[in-house]
C-alpha atoms as a PDB file:
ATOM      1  CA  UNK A   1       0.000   0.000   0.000  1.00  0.00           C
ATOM      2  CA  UNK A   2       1.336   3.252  -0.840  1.00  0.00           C
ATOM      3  CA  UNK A   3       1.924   6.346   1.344  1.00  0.00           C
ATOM      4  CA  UNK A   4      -1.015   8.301  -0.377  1.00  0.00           C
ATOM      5  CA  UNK A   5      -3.338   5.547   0.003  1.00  0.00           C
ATOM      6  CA  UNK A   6      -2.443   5.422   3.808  1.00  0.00           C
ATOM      7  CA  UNK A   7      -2.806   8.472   4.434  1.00  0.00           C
ATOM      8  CA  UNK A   8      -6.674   8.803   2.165  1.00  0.00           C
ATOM      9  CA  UNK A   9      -7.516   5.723   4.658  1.00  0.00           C
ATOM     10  CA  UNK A  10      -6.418   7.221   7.614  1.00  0.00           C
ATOM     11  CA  UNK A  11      -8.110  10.361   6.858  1.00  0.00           C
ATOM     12  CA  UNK A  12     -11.559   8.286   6.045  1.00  0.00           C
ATOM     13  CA  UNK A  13     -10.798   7.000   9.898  1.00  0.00           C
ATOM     14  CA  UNK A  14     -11.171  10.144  12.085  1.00  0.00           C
ATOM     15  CA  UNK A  15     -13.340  12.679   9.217  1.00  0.00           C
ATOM     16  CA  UNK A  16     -16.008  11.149   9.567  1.00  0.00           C
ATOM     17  CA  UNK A  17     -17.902  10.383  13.171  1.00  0.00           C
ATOM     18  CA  UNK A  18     -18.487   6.340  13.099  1.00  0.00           C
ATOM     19  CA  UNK A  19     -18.200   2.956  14.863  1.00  0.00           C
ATOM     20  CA  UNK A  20     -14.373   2.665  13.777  1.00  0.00           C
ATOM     21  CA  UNK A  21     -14.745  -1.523  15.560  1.00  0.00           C
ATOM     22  CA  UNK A  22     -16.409  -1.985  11.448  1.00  0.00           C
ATOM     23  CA  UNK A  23     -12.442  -1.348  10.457  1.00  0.00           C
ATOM     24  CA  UNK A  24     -10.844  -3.211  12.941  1.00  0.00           C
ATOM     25  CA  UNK A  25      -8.955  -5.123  11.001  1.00  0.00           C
ATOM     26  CA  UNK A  26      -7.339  -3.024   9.262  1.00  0.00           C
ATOM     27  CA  UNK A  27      -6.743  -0.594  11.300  1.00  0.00           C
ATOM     28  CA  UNK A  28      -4.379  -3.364  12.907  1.00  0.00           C
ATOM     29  CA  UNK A  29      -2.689  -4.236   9.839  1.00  0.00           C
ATOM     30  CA  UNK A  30      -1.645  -0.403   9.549  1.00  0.00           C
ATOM     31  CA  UNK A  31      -1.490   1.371  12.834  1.00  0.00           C
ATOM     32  CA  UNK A  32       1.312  -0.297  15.392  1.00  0.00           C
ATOM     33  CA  UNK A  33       0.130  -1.561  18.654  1.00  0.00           C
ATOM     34  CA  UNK A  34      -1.138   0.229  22.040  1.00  0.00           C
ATOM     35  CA  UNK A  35       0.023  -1.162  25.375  1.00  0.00           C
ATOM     36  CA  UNK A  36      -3.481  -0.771  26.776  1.00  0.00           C
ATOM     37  CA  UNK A  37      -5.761  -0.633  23.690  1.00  0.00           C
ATOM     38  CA  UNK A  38      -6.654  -1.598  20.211  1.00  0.00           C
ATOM     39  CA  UNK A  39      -5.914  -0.008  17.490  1.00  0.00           C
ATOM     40  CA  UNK A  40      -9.258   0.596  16.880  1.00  0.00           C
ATOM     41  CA  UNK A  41     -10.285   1.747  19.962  1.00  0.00           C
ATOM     42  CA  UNK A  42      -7.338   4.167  20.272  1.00  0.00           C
ATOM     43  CA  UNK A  43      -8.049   5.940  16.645  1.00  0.00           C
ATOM     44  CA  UNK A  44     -11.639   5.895  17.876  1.00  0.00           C
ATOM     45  CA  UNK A  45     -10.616   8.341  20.883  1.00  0.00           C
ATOM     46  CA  UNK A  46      -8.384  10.301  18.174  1.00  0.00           C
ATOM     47  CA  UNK A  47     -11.685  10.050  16.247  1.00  0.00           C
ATOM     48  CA  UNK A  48     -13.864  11.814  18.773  1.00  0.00           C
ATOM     49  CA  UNK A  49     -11.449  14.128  20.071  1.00  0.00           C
ATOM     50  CA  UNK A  50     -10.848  15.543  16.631  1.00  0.00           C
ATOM     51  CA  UNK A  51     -14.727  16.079  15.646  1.00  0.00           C
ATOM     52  CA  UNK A  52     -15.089  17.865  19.613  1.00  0.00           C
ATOM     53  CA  UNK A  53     -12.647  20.076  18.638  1.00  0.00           C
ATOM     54  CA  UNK A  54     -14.573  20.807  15.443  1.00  0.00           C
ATOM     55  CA  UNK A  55     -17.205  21.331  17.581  1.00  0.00           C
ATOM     56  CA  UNK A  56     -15.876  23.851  19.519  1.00  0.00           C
ATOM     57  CA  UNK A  57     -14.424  25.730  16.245  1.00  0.00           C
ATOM     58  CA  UNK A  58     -17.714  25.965  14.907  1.00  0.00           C
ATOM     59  CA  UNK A  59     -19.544  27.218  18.195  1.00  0.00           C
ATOM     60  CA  UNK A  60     -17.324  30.440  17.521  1.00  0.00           C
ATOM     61  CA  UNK A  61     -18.140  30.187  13.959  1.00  0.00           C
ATOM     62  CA  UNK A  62     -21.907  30.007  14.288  1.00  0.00           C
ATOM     63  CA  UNK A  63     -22.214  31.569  18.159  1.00  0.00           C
ATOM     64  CA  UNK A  64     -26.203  32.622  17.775  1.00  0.00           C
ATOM     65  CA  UNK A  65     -27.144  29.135  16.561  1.00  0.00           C
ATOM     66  CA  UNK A  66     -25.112  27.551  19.585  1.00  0.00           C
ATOM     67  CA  UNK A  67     -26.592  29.833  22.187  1.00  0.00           C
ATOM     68  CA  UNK A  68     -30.092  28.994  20.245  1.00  0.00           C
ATOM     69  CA  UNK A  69     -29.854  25.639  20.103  1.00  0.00           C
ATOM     70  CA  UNK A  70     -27.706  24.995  23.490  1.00  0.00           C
ATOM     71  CA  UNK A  71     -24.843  22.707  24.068  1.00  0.00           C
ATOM     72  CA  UNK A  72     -25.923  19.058  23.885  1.00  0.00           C
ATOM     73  CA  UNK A  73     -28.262  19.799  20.708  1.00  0.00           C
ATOM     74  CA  UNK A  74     -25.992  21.797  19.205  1.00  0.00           C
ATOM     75  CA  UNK A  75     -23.484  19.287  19.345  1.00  0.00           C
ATOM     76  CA  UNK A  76     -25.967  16.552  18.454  1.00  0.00           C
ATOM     77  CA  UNK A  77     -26.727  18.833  15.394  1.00  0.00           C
ATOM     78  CA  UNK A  78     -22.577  18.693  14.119  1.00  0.00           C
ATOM     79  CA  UNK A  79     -21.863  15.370  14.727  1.00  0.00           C
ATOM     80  CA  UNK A  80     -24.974  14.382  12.275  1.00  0.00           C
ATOM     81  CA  UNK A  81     -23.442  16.790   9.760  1.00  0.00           C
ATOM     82  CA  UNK A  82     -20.226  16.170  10.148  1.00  0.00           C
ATOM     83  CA  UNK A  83     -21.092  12.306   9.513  1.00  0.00           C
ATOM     84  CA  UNK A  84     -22.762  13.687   6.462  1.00  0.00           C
ATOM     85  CA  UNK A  85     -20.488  16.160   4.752  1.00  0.00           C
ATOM     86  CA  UNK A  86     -16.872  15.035   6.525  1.00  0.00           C
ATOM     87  CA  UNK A  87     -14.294  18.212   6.807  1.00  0.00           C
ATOM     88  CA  UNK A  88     -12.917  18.902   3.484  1.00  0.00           C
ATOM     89  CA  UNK A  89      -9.134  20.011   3.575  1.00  0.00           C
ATOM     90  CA  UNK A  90      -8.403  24.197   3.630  1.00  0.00           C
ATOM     91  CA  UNK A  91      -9.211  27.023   5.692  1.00  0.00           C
ATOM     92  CA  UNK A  92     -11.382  26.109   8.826  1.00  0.00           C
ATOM     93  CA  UNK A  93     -14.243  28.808   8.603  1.00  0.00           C
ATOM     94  CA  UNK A  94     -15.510  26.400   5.580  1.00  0.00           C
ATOM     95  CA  UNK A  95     -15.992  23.539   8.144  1.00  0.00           C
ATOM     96  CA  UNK A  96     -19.890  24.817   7.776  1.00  0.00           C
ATOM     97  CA  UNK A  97     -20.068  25.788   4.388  1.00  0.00           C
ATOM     98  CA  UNK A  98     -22.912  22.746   4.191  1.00  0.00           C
ATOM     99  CA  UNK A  99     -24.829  22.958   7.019  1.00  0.00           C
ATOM    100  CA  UNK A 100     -28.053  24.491   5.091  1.00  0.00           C
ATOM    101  CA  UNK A 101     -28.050  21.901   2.697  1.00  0.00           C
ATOM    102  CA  UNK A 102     -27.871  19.625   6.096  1.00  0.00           C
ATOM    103  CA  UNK A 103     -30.909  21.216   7.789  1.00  0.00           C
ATOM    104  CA  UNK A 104     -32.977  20.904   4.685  1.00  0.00           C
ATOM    105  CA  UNK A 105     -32.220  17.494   4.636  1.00  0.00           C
ATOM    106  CA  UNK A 106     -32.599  16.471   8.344  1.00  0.00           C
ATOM    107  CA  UNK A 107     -35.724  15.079   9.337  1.00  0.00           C
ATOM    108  CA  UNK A 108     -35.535  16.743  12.947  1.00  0.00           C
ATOM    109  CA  UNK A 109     -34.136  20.088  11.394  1.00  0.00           C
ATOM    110  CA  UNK A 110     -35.972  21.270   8.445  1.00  0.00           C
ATOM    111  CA  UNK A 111     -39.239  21.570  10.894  1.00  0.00           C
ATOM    112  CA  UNK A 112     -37.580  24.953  12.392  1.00  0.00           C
ATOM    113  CA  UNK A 113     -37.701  27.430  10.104  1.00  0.00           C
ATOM    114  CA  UNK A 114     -36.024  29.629  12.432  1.00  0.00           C
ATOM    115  CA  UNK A 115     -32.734  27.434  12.853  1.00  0.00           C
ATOM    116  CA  UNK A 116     -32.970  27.464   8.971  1.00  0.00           C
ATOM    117  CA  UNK A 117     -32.964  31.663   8.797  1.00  0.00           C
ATOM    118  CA  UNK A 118     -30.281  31.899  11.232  1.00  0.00           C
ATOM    119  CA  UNK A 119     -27.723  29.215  10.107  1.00  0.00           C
ATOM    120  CA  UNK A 120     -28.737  30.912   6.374  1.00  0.00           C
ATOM    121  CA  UNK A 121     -27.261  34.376   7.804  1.00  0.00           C
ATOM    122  CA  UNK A 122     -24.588  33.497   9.770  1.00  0.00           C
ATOM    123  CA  UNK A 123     -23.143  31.319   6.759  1.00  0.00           C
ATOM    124  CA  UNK A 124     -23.388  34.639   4.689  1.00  0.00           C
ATOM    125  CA  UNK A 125     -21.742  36.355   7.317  1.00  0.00           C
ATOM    126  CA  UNK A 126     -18.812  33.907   7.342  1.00  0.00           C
ATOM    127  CA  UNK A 127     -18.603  33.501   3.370  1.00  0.00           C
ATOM    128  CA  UNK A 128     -19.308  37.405   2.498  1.00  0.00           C
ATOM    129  CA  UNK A 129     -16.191  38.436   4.930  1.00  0.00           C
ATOM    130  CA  UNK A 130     -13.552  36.345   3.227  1.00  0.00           C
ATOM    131  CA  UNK A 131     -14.293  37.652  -0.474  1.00  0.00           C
ATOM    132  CA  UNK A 132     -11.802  39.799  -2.386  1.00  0.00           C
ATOM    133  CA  UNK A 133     -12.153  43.608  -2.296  1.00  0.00           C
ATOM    134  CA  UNK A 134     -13.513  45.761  -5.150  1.00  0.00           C
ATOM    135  CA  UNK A 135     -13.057  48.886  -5.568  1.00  0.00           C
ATOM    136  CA  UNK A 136     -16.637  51.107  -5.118  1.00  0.00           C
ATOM    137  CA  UNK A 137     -18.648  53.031  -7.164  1.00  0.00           C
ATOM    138  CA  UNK A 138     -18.469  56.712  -6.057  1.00  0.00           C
ATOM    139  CA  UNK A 139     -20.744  60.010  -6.126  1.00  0.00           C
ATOM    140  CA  UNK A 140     -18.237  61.594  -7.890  1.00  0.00           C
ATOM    141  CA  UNK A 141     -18.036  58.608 -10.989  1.00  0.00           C
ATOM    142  CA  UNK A 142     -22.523  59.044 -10.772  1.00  0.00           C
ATOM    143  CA  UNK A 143     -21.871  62.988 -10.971  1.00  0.00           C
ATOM    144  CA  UNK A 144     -19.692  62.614 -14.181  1.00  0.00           C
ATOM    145  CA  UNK A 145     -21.682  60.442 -15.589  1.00  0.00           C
ATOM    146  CA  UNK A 146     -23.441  62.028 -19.499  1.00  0.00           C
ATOM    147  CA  UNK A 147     -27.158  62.609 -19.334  1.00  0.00           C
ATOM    148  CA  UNK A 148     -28.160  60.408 -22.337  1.00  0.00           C
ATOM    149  CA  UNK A 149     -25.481  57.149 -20.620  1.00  0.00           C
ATOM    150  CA  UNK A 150     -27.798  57.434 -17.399  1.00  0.00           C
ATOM    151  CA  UNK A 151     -30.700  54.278 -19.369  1.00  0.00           C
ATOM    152  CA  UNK A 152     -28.101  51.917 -20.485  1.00  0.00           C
ATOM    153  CA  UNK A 153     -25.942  52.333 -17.457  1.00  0.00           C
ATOM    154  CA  UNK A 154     -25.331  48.719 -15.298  1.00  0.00           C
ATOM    155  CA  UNK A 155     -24.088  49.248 -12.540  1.00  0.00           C
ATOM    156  CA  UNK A 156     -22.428  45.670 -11.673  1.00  0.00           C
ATOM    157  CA  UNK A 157     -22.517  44.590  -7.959  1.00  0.00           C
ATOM    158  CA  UNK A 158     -20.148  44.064  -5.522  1.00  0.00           C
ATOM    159  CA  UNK A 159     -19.758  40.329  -4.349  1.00  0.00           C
ATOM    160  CA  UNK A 160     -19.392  41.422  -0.760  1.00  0.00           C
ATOM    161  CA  UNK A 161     -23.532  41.663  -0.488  1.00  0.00           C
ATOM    162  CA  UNK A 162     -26.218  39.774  -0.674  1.00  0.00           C
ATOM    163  CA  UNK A 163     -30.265  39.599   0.357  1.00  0.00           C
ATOM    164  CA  UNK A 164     -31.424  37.440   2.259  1.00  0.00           C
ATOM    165  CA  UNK A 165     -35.791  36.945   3.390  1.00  0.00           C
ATOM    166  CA  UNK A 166     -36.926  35.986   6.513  1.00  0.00           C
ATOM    167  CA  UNK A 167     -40.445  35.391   8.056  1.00  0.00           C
ATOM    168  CA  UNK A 168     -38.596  36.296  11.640  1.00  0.00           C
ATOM    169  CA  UNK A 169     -37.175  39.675  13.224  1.00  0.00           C
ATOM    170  CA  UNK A 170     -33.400  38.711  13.179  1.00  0.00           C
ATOM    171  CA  UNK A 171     -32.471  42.168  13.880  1.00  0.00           C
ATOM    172  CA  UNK A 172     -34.048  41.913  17.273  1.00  0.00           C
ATOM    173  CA  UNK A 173     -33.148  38.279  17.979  1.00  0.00           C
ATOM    174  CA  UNK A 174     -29.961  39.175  17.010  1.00  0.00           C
ATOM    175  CA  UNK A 175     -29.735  41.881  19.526  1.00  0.00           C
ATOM    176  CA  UNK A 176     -30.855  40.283  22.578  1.00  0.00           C
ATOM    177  CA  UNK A 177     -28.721  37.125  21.907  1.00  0.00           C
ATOM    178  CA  UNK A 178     -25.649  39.391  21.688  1.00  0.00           C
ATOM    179  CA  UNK A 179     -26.437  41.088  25.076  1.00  0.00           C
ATOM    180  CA  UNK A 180     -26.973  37.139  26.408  1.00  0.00           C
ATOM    181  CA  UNK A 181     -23.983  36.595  25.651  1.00  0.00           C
ATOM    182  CA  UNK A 182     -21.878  39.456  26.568  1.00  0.00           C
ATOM    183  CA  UNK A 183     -23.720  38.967  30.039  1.00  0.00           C
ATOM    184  CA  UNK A 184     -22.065  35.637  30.423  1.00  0.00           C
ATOM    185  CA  UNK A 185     -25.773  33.583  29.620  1.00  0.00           C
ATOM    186  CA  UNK A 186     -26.074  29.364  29.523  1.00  0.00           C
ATOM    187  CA  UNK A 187     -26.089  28.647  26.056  1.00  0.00           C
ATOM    188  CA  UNK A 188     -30.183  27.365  25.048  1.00  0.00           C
ATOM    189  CA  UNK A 189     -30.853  28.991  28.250  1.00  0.00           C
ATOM    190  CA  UNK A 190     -32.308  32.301  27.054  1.00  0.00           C
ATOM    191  CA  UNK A 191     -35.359  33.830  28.120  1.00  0.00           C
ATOM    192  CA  UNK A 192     -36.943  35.093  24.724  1.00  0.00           C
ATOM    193  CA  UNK A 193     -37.467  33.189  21.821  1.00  0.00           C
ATOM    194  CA  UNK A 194     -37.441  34.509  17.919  1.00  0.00           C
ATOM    195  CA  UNK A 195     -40.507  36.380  16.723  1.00  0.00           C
ATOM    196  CA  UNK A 196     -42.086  36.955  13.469  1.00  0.00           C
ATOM    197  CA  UNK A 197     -41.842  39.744  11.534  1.00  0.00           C
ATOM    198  CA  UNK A 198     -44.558  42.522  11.321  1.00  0.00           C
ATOM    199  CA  UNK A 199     -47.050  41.267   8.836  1.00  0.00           C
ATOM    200  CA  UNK A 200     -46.940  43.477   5.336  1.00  0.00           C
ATOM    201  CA  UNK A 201     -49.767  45.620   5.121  1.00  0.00           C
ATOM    202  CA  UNK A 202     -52.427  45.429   2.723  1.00  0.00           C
ATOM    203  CA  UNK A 203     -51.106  48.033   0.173  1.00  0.00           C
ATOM    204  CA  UNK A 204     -47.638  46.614   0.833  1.00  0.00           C
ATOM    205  CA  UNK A 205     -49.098  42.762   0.035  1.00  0.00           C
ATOM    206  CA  UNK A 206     -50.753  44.240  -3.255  1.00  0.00           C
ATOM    207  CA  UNK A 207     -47.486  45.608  -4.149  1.00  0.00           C
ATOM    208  CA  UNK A 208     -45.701  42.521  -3.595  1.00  0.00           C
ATOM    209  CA  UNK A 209     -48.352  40.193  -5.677  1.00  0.00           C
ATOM    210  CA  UNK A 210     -48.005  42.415  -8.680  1.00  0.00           C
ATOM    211  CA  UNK A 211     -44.324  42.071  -8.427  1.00  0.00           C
ATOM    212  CA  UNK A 212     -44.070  38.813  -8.420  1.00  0.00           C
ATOM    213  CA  UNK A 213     -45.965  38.729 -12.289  1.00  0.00           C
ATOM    214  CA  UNK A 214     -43.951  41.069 -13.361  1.00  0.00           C
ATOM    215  CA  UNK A 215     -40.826  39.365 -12.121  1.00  0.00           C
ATOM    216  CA  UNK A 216     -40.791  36.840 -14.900  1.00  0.00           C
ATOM    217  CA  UNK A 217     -38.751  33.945 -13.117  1.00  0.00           C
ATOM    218  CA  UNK A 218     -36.233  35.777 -11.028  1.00  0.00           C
ATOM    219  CA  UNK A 219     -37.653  35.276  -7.742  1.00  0.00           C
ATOM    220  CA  UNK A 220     -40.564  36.500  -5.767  1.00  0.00           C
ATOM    221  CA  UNK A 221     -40.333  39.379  -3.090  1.00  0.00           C
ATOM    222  CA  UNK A 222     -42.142  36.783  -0.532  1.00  0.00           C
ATOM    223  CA  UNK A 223     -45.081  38.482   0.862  1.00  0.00           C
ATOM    224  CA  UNK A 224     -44.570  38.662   4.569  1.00  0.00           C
ATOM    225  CA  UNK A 225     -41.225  38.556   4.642  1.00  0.00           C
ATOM    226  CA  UNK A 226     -38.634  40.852   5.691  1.00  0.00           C
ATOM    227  CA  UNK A 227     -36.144  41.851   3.207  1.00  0.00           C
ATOM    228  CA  UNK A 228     -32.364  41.765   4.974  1.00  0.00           C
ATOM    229  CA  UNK A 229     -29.244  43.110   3.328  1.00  0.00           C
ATOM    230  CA  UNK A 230     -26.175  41.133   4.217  1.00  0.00           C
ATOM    231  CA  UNK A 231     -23.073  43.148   3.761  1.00  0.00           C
ATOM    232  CA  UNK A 232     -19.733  43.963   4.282  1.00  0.00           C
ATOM    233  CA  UNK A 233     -18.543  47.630   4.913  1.00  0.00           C
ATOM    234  CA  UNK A 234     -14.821  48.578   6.253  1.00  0.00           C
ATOM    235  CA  UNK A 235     -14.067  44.936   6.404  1.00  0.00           C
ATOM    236  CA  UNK A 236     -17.021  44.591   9.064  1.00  0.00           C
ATOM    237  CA  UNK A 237     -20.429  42.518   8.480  1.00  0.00           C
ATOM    238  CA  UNK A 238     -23.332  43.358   9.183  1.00  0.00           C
ATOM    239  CA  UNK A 239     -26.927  43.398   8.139  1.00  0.00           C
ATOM    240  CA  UNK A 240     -29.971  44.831   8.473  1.00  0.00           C
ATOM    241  CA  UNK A 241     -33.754  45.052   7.070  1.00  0.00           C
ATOM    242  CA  UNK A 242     -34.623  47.529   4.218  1.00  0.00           C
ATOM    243  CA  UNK A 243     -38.155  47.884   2.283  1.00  0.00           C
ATOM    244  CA  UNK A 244     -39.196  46.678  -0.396  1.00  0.00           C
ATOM    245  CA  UNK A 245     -38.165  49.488  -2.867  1.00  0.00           C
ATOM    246  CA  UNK A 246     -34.564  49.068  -1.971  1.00  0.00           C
ATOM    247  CA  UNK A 247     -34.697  45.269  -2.253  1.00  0.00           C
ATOM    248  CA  UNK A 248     -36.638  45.241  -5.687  1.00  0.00           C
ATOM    249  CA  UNK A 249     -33.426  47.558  -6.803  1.00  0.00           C
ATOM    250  CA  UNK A 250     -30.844  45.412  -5.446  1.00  0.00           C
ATOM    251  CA  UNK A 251     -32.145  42.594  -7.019  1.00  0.00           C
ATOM    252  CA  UNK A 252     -32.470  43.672 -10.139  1.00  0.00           C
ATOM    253  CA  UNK A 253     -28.979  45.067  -9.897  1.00  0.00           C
ATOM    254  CA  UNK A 254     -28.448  41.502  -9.219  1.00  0.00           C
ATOM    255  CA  UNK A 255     -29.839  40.511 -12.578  1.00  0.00           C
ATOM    256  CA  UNK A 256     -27.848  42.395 -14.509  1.00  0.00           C
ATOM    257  CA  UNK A 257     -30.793  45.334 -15.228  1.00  0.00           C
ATOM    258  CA  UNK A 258     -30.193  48.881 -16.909  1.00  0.00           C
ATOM    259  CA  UNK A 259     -31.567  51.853 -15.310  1.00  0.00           C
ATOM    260  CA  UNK A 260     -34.133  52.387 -17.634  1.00  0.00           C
ATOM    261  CA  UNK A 261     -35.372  48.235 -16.697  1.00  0.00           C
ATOM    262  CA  UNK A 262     -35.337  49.497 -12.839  1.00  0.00           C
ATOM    263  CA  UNK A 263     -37.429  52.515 -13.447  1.00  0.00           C
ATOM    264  CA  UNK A 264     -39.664  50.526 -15.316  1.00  0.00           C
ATOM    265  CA  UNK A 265     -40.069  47.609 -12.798  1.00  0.00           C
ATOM    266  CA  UNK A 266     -39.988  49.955 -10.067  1.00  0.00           C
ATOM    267  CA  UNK A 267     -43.119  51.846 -11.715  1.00  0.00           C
ATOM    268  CA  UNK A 268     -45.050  48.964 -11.997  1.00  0.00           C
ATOM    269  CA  UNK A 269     -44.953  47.626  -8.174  1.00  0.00           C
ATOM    270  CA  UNK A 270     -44.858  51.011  -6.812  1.00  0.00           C
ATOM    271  CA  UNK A 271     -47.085  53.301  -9.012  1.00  0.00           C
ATOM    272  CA  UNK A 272     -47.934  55.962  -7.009  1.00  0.00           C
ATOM    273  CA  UNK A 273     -44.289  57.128  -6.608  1.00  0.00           C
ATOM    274  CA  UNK A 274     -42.981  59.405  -7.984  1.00  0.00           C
ATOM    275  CA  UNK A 275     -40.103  56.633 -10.280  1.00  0.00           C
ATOM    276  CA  UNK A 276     -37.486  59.360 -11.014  1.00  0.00           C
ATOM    277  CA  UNK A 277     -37.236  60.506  -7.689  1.00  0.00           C
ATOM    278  CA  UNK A 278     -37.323  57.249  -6.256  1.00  0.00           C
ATOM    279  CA  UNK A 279     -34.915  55.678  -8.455  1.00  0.00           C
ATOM    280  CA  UNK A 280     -32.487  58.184  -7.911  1.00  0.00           C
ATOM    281  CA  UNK A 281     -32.967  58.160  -4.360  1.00  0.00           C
ATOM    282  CA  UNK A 282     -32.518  54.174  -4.342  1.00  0.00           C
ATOM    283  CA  UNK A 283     -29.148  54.432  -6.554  1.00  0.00           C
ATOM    284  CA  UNK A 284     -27.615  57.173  -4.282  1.00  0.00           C
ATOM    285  CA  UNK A 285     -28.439  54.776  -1.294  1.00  0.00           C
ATOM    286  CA  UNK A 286     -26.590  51.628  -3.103  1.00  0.00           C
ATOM    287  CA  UNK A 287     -23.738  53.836  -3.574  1.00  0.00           C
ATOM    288  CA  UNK A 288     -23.802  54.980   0.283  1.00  0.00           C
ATOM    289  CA  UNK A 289     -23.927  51.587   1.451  1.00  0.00           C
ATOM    290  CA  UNK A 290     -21.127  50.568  -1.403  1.00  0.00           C
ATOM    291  CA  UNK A 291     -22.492  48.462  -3.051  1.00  0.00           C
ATOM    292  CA  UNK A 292     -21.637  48.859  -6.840  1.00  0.00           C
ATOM    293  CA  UNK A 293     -18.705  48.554  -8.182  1.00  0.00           C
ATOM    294  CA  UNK A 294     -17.149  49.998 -10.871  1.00  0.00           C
ATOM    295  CA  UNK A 295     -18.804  48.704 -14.906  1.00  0.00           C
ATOM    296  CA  UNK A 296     -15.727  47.258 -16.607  1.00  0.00           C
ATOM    297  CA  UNK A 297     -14.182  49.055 -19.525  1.00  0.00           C
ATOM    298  CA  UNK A 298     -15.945  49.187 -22.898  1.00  0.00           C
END
């Protein structure tokens, strides 16, 4: 056997959580001896110690869901995944990068909606940080822009964003679990729980529906909902909820729309506005909040 497969065998051994006593065998035939224990018994203490430890990383990782969810589950939650998507070599903040395709799958899991939402934001948190930088657009490029470019402009967006819908308020869950645990609180041992999100009103709900038929495939605005930008600003995340006019425009910046498209689809969910004003207003906000980057080069 060569050194490479060795190694690919060993690293089947402790990735995964299991019953190592399957392996026995070999697991004698390549590990030497212990004084006081099989081999298999010894690599199965190597085994557990190593996915603990991943444990631990990933509490730091994903600190709302393990104050949510408390110790034991939480743990209980990790192993399962872990047994399902094993640690993959390179950097360790990926140790989680599967864990929503996990909870959709999970029997248990995909009942809580709420675990869902927040192991869907702090993943964005942990994957939006570690993108490259871009370089913003500015007032002054929007300023110098010619009159008659201003339809066909696209402005492309930054990777360091995204939007994210919720049915819960995650801005003031998120709040009182960071005062928990600055106060030192027993992880799962809060006294609040997650609440849903202020029901759209009926002009709001109207606005959505018509939307969502003139959205032609690219996703609904989900009535009910609150809209979240996920972002990245001075090399800090952070997020927060914006209406729906601001989350219409960042998606179809998303898409790849012109600004004449954005009017267009802004005048048809939101009539009543007045669409120049507003989608100026909306493009001077994505450029406060740095969000667009610079169009490449014709």
């Amino acid at each position: 056997m060569s050194w490479r497969t060795e190694q690919e065998q060993f690293w089947g051994w402790i990735s995964r959580p299991q019953d190592l006593s399957d392996d026995a065998e070999q697991i004698a035939a390549l590990l030497a001896p212990h004084s006081h224990l099989s081999q298999a018994e010894a690599l199965s203490i190597y085994n557990n110690a190593y996915h603990q430890r991943l444990v631990e990383v990933s509490s730091a990782l994903f600190p709302v869901l393990f104050n949510t969810l408390g110790r034991d589950l939480y743990t209980q939650l990790w192993i399962g995944y872990m047994g399902k998507y094993p640690p993959r070599n390179g950097p360790i903040h990926r140790v989680g990068e599967s864990l929503c395709d996990y909870l959709r799958e999970h029997e248990q899991f995909r009942a809580l909606p709420a675990v869902a939402d927040i192991v869907r934001l702090e993943t964005l948190l942990i994957e939006l940080f570690d993108l490259a930088d871009e370089a913003p657009y500015t007032l002054q490029q929007l300023q110098s822009l010619p009159a008659e470019d201003w339809p066909q402009m696209r402005w492309p967006a930054k990777n360091d964003w995204a939007l994210l819908h919720s049915r819960f308020d995650l801005e003031k869950y998120w709040r009182q679990m960071h005062e928990f645990m600055e106060s030192g609180g027993v992880p799962g041992g809060t006294s609040f729980g997650i609440e849903l999100t202020t029901p759209v009103g009926a002009g709001l709900a109207r606005d959505t529906a018509t939307h969502n038929e003139a959205n032609r495939g690219q996703g609904p605005l989900p009535q009910g909902f609150a809209n979240l930008l996920v972002y990245r600003k001075q090399h800090r995340m952070q997020f927060q909820a914006i209406g729906p006019e601001l989350a219409l425009f960042l998606t179809a910046i998303q898409t790849g729309e012109n600004f004449a498209q954005i009017c267009s689809r802004l005048a048809l969910v939101f009539p009543a506005q007045d669409i120049p004003s507003l989608g100026l207003k909306l493009l001077l906000r994505a450029i406060e909040l740095e969000l667009l980057t610079v169009p490449a080069a014709k």
